[in-house]
Protein backbone atom coordinates (compact mmCIF):
# COMPACT_ATOMS: atom_id res chain seq x y z
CA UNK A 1 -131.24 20.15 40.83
CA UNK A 2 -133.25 20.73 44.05
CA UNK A 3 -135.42 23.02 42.57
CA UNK A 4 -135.92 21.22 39.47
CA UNK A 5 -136.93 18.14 41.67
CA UNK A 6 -139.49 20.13 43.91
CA UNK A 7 -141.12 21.59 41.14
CA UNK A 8 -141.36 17.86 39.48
CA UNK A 9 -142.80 16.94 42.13
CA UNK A 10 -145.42 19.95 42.52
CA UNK A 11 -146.90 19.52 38.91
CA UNK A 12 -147.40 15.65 39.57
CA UNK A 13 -149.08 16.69 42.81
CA UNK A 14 -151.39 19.17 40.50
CA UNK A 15 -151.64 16.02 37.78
CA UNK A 16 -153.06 13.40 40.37
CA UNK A 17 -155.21 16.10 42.39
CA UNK A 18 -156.98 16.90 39.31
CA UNK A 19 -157.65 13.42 38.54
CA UNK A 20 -159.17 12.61 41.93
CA UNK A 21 -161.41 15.83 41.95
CA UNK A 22 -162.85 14.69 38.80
CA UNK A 23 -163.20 11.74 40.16
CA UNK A 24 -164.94 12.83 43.68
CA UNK A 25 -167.09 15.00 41.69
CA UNK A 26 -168.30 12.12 38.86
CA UNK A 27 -168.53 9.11 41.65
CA UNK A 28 -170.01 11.79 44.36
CA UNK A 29 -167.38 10.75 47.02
CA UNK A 30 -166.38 13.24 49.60
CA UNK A 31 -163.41 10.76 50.48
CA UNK A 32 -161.75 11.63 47.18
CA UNK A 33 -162.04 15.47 47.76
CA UNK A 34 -159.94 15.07 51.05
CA UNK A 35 -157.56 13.37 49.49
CA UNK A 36 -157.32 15.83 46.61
CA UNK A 37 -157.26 18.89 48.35
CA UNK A 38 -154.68 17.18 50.81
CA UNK A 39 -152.12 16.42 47.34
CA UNK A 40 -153.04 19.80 45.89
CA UNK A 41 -151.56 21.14 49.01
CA UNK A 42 -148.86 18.90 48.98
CA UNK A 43 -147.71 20.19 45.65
CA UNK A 44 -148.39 23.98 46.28
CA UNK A 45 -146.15 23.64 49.21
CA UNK A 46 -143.33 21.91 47.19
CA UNK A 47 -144.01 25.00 44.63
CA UNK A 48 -143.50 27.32 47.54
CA UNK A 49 -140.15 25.21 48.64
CA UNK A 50 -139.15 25.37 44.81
CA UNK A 51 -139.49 29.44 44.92
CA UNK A 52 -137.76 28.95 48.15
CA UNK A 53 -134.69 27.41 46.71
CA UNK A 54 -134.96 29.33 43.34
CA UNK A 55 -134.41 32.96 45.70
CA UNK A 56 -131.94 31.71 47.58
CA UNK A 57 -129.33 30.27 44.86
CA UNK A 58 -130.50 33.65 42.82
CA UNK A 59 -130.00 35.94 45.29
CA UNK A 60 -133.77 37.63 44.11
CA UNK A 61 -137.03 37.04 44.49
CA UNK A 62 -137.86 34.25 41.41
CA UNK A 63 -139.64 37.72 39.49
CA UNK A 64 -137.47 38.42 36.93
CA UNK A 65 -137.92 36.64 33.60
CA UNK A 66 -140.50 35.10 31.75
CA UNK A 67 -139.76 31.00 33.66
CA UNK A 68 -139.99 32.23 37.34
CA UNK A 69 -143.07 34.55 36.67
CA UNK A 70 -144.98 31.46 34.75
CA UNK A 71 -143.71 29.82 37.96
CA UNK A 72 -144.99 32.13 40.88
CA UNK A 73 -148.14 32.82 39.02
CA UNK A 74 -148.97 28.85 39.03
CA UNK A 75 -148.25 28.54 42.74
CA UNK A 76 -150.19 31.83 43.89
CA UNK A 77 -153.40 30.16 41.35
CA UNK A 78 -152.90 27.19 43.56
CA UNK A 79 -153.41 29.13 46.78
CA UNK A 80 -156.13 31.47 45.09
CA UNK A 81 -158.03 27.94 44.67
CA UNK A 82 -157.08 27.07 48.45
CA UNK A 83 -158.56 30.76 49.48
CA UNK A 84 -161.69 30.81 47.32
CA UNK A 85 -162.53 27.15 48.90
CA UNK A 86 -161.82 27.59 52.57
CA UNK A 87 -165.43 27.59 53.89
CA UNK A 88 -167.29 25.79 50.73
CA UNK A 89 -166.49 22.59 49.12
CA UNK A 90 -165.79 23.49 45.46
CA UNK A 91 -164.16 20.51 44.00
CA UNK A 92 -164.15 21.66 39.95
CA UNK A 93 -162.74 24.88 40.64
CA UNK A 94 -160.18 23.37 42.70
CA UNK A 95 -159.56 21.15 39.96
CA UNK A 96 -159.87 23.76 37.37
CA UNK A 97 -156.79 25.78 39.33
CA UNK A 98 -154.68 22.75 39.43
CA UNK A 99 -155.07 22.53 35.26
CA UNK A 100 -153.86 26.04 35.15
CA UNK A 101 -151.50 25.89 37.45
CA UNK A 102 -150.05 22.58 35.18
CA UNK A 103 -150.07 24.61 32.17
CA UNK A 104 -148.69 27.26 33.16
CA UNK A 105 -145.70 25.23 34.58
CA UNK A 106 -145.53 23.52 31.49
CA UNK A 107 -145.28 26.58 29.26
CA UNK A 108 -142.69 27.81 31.68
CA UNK A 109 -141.02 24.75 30.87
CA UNK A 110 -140.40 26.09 27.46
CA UNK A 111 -138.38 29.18 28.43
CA UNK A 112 -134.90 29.27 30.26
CA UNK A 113 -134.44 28.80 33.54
CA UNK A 114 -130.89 29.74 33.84
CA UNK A 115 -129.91 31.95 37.00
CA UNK A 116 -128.80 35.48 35.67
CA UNK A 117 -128.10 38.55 37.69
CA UNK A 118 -130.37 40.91 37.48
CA UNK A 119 -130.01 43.88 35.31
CA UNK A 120 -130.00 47.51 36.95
CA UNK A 121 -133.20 48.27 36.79
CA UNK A 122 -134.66 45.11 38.23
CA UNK A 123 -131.94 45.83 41.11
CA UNK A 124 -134.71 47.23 43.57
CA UNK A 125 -136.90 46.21 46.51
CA UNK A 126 -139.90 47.84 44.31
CA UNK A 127 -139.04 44.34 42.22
CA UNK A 128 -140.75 42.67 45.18
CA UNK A 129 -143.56 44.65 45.71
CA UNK A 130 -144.57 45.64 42.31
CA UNK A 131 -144.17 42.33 40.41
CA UNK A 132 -145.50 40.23 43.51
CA UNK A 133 -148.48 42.06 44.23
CA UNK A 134 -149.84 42.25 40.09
CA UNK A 135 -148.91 38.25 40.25
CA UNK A 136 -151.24 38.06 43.39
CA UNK A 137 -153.60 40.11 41.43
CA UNK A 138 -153.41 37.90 37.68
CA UNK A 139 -153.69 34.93 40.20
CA UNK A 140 -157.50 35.87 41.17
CA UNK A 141 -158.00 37.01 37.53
CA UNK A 142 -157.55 33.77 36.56
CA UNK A 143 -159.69 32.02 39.21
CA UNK A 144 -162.14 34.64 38.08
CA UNK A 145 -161.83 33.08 34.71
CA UNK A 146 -162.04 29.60 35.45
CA UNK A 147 -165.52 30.56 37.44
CA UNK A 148 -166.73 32.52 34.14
CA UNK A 149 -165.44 29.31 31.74
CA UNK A 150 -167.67 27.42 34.36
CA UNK A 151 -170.61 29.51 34.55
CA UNK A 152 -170.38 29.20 30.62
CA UNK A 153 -170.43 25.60 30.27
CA UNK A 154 -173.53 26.00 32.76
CA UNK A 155 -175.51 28.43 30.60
CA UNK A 156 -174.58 26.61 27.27
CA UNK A 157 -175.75 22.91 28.67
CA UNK A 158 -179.05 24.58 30.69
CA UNK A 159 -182.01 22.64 29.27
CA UNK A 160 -184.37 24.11 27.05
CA UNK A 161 -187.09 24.25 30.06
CA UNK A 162 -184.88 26.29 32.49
CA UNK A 163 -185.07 29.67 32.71
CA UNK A 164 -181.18 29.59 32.09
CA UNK A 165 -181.82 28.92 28.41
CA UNK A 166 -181.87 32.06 26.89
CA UNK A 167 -180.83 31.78 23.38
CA UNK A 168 -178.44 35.08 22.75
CA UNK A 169 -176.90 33.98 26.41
CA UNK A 170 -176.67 30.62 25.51
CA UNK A 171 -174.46 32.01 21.77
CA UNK A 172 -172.53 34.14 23.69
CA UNK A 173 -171.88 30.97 26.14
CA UNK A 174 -170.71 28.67 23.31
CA UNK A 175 -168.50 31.35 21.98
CA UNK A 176 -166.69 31.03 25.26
CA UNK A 177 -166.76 27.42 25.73
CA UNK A 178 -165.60 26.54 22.16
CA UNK A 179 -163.67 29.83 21.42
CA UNK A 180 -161.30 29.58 23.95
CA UNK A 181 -159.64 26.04 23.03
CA UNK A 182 -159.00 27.47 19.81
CA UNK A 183 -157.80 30.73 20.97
CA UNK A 184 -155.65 28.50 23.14
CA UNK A 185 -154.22 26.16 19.66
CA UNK A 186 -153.98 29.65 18.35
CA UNK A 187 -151.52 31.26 20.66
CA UNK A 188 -149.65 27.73 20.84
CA UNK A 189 -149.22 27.50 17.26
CA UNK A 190 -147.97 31.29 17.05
CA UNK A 191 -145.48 30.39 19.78
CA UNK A 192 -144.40 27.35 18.09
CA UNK A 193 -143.63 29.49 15.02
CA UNK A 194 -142.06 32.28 16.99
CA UNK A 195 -139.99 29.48 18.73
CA UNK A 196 -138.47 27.89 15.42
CA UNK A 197 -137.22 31.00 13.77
CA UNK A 198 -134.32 31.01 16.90
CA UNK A 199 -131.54 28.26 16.65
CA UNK A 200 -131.30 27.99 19.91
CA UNK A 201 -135.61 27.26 20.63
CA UNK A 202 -136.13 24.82 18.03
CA UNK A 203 -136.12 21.81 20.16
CA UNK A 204 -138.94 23.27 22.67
CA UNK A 205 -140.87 24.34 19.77
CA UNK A 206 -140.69 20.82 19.09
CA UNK A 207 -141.74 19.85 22.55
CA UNK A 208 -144.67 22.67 21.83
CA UNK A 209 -145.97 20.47 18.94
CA UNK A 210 -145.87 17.29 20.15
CA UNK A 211 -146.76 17.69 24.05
CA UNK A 212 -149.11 20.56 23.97
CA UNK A 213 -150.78 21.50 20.29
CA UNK A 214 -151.21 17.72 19.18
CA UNK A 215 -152.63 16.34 22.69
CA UNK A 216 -155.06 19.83 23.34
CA UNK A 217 -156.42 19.09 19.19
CA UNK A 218 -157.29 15.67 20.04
CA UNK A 219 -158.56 16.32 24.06
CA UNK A 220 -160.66 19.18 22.18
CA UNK A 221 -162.14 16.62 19.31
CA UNK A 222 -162.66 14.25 21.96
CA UNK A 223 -164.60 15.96 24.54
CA UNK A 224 -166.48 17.95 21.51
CA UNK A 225 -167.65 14.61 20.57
CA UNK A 226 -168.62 12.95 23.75
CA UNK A 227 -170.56 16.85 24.82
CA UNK A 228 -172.62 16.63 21.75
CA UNK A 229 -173.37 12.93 21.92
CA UNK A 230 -174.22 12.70 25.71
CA UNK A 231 -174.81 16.82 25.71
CA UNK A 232 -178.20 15.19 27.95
CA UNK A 233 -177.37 13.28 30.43
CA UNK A 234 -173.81 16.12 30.92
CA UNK A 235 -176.38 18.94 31.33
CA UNK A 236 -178.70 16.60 33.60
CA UNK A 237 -175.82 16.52 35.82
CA UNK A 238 -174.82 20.29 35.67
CA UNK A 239 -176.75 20.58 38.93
CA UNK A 240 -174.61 18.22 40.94
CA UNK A 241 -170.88 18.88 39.28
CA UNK A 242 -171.10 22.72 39.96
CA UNK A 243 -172.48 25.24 42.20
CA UNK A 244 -175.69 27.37 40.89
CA UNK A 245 -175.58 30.26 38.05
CA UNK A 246 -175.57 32.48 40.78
CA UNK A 247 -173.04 31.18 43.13
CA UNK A 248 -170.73 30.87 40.15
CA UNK A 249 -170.92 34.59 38.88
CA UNK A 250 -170.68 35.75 42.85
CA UNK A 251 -167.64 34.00 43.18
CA UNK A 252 -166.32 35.47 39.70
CA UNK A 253 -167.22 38.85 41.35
CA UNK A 254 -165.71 37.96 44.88
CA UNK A 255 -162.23 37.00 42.91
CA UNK A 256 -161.95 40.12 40.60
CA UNK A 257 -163.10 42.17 43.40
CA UNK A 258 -159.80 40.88 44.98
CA UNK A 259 -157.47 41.10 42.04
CA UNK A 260 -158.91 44.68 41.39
CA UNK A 261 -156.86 46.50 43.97
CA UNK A 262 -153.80 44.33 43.99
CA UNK A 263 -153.36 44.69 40.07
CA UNK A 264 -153.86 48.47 40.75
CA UNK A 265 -151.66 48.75 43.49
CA UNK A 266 -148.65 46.61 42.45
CA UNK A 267 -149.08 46.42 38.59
CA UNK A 268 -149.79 50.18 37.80
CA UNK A 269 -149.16 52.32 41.13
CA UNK A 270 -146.12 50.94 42.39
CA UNK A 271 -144.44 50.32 38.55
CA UNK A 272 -144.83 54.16 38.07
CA UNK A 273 -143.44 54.67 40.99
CA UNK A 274 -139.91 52.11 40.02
CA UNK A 275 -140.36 53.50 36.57
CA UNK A 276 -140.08 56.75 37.70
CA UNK A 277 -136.89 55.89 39.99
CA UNK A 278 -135.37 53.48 37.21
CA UNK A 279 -136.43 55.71 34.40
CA UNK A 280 -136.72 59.12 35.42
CA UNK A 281 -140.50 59.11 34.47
CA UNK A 282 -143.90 57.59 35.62
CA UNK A 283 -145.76 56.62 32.39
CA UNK A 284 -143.83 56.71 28.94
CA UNK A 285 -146.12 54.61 26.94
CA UNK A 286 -144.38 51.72 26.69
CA UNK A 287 -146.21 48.86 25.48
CA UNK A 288 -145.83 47.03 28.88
CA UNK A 289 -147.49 49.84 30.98
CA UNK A 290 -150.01 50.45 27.53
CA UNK A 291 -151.42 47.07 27.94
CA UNK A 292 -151.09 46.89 32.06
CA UNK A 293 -153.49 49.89 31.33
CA UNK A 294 -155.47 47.93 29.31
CA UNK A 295 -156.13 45.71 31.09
CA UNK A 296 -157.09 47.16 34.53
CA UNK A 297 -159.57 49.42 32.21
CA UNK A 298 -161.17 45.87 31.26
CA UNK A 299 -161.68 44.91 35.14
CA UNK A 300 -162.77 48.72 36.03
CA UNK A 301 -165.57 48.24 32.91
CA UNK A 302 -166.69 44.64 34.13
CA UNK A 303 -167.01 46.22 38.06
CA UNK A 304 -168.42 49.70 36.44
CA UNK A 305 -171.54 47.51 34.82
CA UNK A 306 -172.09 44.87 37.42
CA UNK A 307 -172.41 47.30 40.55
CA UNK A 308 -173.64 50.39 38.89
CA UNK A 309 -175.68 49.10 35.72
CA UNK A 310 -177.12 45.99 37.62
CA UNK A 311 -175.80 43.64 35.11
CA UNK A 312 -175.01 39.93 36.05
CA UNK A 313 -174.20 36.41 34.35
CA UNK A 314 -172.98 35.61 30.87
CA UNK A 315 -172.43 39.29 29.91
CA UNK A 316 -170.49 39.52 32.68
CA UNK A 317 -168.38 36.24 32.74
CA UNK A 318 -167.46 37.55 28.98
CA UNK A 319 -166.12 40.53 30.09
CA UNK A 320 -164.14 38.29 33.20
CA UNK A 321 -162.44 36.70 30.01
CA UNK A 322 -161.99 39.21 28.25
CA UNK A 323 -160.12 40.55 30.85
CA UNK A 324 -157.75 37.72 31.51
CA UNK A 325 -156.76 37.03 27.56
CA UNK A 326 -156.09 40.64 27.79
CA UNK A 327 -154.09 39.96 31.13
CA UNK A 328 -152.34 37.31 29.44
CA UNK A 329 -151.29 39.36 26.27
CA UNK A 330 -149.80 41.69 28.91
CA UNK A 331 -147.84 39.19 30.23
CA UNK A 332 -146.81 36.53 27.17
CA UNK A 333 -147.41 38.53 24.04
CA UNK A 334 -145.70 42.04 24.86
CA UNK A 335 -142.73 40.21 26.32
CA UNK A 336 -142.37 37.85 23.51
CA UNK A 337 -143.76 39.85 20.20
CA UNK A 338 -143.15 43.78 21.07
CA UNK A 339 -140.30 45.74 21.53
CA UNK A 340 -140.16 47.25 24.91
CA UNK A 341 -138.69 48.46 27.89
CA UNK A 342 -139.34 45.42 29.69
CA UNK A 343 -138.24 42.86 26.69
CA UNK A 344 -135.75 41.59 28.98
CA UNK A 345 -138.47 39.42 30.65
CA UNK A 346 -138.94 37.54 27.91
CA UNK A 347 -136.19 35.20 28.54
């Protein structure tokens, strides 16, 4: 009951800090940025007192099934946001981290969040340091994302007299910008149907349909509408909402450079070396540690071509997303559509 409470009282927190950032950012008032970063800290520190309470009635760190990862990964985003903004106002990615954080409560929402011992394998102290350091490392993946989605929205609304308007920049751009709500409706919908075909899950696939897919179609026709319609006087004010091109896609850098090492350390090193103790064996090709591969091959491409090929900007911040729908997949879509060792975090 504690928990549930704290955690109520965290996504609110995220809810009314986005709406002031927006609102700092759209009325220019620093006053409302204080405030907002003051309730987005409220609410990542009732996140941390929910984990808090969640370990000690468990008995575990809150890392072992699908509601308590959504949970810690949406609290570490928060403090990624907190990090990446220590020295610089940045108000929208703030904002932007709050939204994720939000969502990814709410799909947690949709799983169970019963206590349940832990199974043998999980019964390690590698639980803690592999699954907390990857989460540390997802957690600046998807800052990294939300600074690509950004620089995106930049390039696409640049005017036609900048030197940011480059037309095959500008495609790639809107493929981003408009590709990812759908890919977002996409993956909803295919839980939704996953979700129905159990008994048990029909009433959250409900709850799928009518607080998630139906709102997201009509905030997506919405804000498609009012973009085209006032896509001007939006782009006029690109260059006082967010920070430059360049700014944006160091930042992305900055954030992956980060999650680089963590990922590496906790999601691939130290799971070979529990696999190998649970197991008897490092790498067996299961689809977890397939797609954990995956995806750090993703990351080690986008650092390969920005620090040894020179390349920079939208090519880049496509790659950054790439990287975290792939880190996603690795996360949601093995647990929940593939057979595998580690199935038991779907839950």
């Amino acid at each position: 009951m504690n928990e549930t409470l704290v955690f109520s009282i965290s996504m609110i927190c995220y809810l009314v800090a986005f709406v002031l950032y927006s609102a700092s950012v759209s009325l220019d008032k620093s006053r409302l940025y204080q405030i907002a970063r003051s309730i987005l800290f409220l609410g990542t520190a009732a996140a941390t007192v929910g984990l808090g309470f969640r370990w000690y009635n468990a008995g575990h760190p809150p890392l072992s099934n699908m509601y308590e990862s959504l949970v810690c990964l949406s609290t570490f985003l928060a403090m990624a946001g907190f990090f990446f903004s220590y020295k610089r106002p940045l108000p929208l990615l703030e904002a932007g981290s709050a939204v994720g954080a939000v969502l990814m409560i709410g799909v947690a929402s949709l799983f169970s969040s019963e206590i349940r011992p832990l199974i043998p394998a999980l019964q390690s102290y590698w639980l803690h340091l592999h699954v907390s350091l990857a989460f540390v490392g997802e957690a600046c993946f998807a800052l990294a994302f939300i600074l690509s989605y950004f620089y995106c929205f930049r390039k696409l609304l640049a005017p036609a007299s900048s030197n940011e308007a480059n037309l095959q920049e500008k495609t790639l751009a809107l493929v981003v910008v408009a590709g990812l709500p759908i890919s977002f409706l996409v993956g909803m919908t295919m839980l939704y149907y996953h979700l129905s075909s159990h008994p048990m899950y029909k009433d959250r696939a409900q709850s799928i349909l009518w607080w998630v897919i139906l709102p997201v179609c009509l905030s997506v026709f919405v804000l498609a509408v009012l973009t085209y319609l006032f896509r001007g006087a939006i782009g006029s004010q690109t260059e006082k909402w967010l920070p430059s091109s360049q700014t944006l896609d160091n930042l992305t850098y900055r954030a992956i450079a980060l999650g680089y090492p963590l990922f590496t350390v906790g999601g691939l090193i130290f799971g070979m070396i529990w696999a190998n103790k649970a197991w008897g064996r490092y790498w067996g090709w299961d689809p977890k540690e397939t797609w954990a591969l995956i995806t750090f091959l993703v990351y080690s491409a986008y650092l390969h071509v920005r620090l040894t090929r020179g390349w920079k900007g939208t090519w880049t911040a496509c790659i950054s997303v790439l990287g975290f729908i792939v880190t996603m997949f690795t996360l949601f879509g093995v647990n929940l559509l593939v057979s595998s060792l580690h199935s038991y975090a779907g839950g």
